[in-house]
N, C-alpha and C. Protein backbone atom coordinates (compact mmCIF):
# COMPACT_ATOMS: atom_id res chain seq x y z
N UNK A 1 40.82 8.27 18.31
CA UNK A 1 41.33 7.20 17.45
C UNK A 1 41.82 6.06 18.33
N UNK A 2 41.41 5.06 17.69
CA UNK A 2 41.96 3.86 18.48
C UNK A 2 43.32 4.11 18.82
N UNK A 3 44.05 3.01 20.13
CA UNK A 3 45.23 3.40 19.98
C UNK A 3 45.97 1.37 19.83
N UNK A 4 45.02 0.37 20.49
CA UNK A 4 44.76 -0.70 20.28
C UNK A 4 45.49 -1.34 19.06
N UNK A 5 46.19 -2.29 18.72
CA UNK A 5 45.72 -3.04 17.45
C UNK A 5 44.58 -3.74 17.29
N UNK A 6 43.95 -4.42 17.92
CA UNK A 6 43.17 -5.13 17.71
C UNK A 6 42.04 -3.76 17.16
N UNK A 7 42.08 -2.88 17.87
CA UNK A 7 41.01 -1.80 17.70
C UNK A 7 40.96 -1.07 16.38
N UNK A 8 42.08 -1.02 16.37
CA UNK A 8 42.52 -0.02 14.77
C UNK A 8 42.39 -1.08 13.91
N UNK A 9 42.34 -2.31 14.09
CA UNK A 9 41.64 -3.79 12.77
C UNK A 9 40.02 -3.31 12.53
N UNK A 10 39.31 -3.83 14.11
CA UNK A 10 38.07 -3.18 14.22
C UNK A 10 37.79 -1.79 13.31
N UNK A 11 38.33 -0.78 13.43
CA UNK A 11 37.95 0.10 12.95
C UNK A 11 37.85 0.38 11.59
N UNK A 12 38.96 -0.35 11.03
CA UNK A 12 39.14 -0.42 9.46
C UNK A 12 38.05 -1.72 9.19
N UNK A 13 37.68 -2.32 9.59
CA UNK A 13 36.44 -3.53 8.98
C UNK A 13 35.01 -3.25 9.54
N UNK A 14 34.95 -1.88 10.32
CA UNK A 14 33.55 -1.02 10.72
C UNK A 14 33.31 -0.41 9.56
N UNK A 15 34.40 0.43 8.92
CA UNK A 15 33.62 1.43 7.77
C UNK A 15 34.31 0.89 6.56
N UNK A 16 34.69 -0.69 6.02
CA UNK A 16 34.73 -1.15 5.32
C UNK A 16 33.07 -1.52 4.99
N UNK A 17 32.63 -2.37 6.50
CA UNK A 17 31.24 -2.92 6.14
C UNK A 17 29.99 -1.97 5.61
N UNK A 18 30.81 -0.28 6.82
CA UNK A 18 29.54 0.89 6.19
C UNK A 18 29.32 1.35 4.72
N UNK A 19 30.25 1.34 4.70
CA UNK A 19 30.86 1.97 3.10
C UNK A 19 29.84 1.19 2.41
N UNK A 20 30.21 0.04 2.07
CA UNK A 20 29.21 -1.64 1.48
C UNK A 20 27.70 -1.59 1.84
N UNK A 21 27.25 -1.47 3.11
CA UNK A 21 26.00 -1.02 3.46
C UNK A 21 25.52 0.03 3.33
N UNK A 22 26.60 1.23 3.23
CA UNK A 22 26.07 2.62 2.62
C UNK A 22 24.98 2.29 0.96
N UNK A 23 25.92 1.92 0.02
CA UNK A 23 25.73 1.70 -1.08
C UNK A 23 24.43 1.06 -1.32
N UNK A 24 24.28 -0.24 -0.43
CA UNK A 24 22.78 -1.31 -0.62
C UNK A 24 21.72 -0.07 -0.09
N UNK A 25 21.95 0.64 0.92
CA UNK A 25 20.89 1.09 1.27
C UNK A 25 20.04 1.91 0.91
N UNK A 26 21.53 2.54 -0.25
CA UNK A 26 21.27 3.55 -1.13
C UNK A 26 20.14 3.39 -1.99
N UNK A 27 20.58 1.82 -2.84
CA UNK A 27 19.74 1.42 -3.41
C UNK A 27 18.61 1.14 -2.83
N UNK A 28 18.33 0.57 -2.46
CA UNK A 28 17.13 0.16 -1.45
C UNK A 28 16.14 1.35 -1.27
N UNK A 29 16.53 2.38 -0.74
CA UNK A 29 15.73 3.97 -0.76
C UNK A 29 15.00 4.54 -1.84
N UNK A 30 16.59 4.51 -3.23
CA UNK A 30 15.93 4.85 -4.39
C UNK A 30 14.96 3.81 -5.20
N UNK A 31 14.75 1.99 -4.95
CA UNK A 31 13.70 1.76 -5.69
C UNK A 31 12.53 1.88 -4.92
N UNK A 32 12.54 2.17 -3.90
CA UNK A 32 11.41 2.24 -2.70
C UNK A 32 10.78 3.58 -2.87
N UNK A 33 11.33 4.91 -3.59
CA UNK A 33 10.72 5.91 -3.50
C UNK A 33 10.41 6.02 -5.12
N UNK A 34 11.05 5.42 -6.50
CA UNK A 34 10.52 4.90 -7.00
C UNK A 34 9.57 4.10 -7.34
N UNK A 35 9.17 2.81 -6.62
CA UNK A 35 7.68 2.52 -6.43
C UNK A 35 6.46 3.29 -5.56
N UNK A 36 6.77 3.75 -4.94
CA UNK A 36 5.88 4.47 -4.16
C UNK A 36 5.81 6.11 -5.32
N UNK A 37 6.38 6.51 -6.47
CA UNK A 37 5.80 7.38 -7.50
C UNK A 37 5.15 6.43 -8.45
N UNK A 38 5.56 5.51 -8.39
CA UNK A 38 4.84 4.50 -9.31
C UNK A 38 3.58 4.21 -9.43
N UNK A 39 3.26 4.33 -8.01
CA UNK A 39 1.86 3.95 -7.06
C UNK A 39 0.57 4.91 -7.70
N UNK A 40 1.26 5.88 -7.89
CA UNK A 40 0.79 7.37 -8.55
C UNK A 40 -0.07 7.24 -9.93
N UNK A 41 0.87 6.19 -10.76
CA UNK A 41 0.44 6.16 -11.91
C UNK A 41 -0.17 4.70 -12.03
N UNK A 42 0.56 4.23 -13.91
CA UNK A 42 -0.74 2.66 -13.48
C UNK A 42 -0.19 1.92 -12.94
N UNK A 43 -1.25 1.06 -12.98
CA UNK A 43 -1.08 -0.09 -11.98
C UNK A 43 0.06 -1.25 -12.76
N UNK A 44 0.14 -1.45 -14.22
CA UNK A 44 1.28 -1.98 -14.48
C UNK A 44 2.44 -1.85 -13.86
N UNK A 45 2.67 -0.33 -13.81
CA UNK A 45 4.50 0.44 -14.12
C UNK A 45 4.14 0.02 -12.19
N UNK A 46 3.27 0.26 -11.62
CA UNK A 46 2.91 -0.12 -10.29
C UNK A 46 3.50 -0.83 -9.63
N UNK A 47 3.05 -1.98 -10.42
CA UNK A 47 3.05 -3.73 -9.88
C UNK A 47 4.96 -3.69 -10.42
N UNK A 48 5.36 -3.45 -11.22
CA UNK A 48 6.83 -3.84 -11.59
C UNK A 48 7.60 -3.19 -10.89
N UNK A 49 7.45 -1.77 -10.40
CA UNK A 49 8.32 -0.70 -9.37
C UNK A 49 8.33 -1.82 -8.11
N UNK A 50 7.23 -1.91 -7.89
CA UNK A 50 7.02 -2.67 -6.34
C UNK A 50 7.63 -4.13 -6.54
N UNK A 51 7.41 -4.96 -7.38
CA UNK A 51 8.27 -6.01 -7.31
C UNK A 51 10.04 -5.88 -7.29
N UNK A 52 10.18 -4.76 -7.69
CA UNK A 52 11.92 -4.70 -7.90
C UNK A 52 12.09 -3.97 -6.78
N UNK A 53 11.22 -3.57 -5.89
CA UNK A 53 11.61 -2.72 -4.99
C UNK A 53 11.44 -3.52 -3.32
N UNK A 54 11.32 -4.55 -3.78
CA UNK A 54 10.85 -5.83 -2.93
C UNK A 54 12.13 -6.52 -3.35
N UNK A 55 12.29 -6.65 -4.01
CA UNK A 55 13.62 -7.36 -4.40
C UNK A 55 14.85 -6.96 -3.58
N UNK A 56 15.43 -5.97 -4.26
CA UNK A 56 16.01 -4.84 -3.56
C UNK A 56 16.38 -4.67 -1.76
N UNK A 57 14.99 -4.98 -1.55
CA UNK A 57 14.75 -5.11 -0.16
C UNK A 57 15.18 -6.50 0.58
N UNK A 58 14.86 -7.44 -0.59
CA UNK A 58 15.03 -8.92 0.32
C UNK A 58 16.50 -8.92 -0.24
N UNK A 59 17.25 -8.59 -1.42
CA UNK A 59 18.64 -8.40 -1.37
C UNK A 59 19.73 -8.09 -0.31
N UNK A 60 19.06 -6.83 -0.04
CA UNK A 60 19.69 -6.12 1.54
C UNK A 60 19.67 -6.94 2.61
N UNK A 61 18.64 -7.69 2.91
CA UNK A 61 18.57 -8.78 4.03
C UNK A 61 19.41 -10.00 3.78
N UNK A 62 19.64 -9.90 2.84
CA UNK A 62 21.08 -11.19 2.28
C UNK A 62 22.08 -10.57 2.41
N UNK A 63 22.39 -9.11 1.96
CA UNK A 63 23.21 -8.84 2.38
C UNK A 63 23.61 -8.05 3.87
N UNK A 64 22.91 -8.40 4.82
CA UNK A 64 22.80 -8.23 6.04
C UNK A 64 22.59 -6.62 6.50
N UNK A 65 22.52 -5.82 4.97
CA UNK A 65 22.52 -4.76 5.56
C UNK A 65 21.29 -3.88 5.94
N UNK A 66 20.19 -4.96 6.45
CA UNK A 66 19.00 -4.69 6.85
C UNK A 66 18.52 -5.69 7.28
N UNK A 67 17.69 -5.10 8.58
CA UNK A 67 17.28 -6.57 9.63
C UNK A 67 15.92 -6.68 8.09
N UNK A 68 15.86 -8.46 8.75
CA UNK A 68 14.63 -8.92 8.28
C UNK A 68 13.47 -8.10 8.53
N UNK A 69 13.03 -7.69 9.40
CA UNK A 69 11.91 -7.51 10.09
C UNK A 69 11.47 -5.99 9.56
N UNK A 70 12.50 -5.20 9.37
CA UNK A 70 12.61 -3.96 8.58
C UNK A 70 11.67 -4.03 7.18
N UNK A 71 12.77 -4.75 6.58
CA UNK A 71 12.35 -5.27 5.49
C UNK A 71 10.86 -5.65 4.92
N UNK A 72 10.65 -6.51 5.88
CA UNK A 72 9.52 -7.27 5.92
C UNK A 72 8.20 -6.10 6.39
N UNK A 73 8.13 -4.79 7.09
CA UNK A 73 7.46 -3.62 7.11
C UNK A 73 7.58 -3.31 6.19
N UNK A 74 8.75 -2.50 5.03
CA UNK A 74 8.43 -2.38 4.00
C UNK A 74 7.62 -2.54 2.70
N UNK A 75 7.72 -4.01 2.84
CA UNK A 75 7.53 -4.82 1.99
C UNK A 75 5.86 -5.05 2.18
N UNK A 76 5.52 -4.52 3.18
CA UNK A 76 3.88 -5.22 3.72
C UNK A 76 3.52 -3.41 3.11
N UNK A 77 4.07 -2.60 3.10
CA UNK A 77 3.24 -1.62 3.34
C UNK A 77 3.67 -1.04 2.00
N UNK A 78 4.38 -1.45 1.14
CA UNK A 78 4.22 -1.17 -0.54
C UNK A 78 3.41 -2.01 -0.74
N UNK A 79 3.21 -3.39 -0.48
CA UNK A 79 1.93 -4.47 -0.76
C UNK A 79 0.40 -3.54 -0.65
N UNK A 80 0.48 -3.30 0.20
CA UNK A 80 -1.06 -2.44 1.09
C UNK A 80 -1.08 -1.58 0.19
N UNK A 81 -0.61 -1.00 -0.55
CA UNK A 81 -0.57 0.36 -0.96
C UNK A 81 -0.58 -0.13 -2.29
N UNK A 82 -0.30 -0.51 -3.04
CA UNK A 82 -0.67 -1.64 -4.39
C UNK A 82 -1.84 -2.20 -3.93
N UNK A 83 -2.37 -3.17 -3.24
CA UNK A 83 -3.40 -3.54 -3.12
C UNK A 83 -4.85 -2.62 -3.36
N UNK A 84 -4.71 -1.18 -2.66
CA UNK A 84 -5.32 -0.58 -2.30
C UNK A 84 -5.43 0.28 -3.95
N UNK A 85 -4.04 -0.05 -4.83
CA UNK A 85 -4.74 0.75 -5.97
C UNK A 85 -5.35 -0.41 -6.57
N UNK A 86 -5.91 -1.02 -6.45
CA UNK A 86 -6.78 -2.34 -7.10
C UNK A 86 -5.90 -3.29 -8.20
């Protein structure tokens, strides 16, 4: 345990931010494995899983709790995978 003040601030605004990023990421996982069962079926329920699950994704990157670039793999490879069901 810290023994610091400055450290024991740090520490309480580390798993303030995790806690907050726990939660987005949470989300983020569950519409992502949601579209990807989606993928399964039609291509409507398809195309709408994957847009909210893209969402979701570029949300997290606003809320910093995912690099862009992450994101942006995701996002290419639910595309590909929609694409690919025509």
């Amino acid at each position: 345990m810290a023994n610091i003040k400055s450290a024991i601030k740090q520490a309480r605004q580390s798993e303030r931010r995790r806690q907050r990023n726990r939660t987005v990421r949470s989300t983020v996982r569950s519409s992502t494995k949601l579209a990807r069962t989606a993928l399964g079926e039609t291509a409507a329920t398809a195309r709408a899983a994957v847009r909210e699950a893209m969402r979701e994704l570029d949300k997290a990157v606003t809320k910093g709790a995912l690099h862009r670039n992450t994101a942006a793999r995701k996002k290419s490879a639910l595309a590909r995978r929609l694409a690919a069901l025509g």
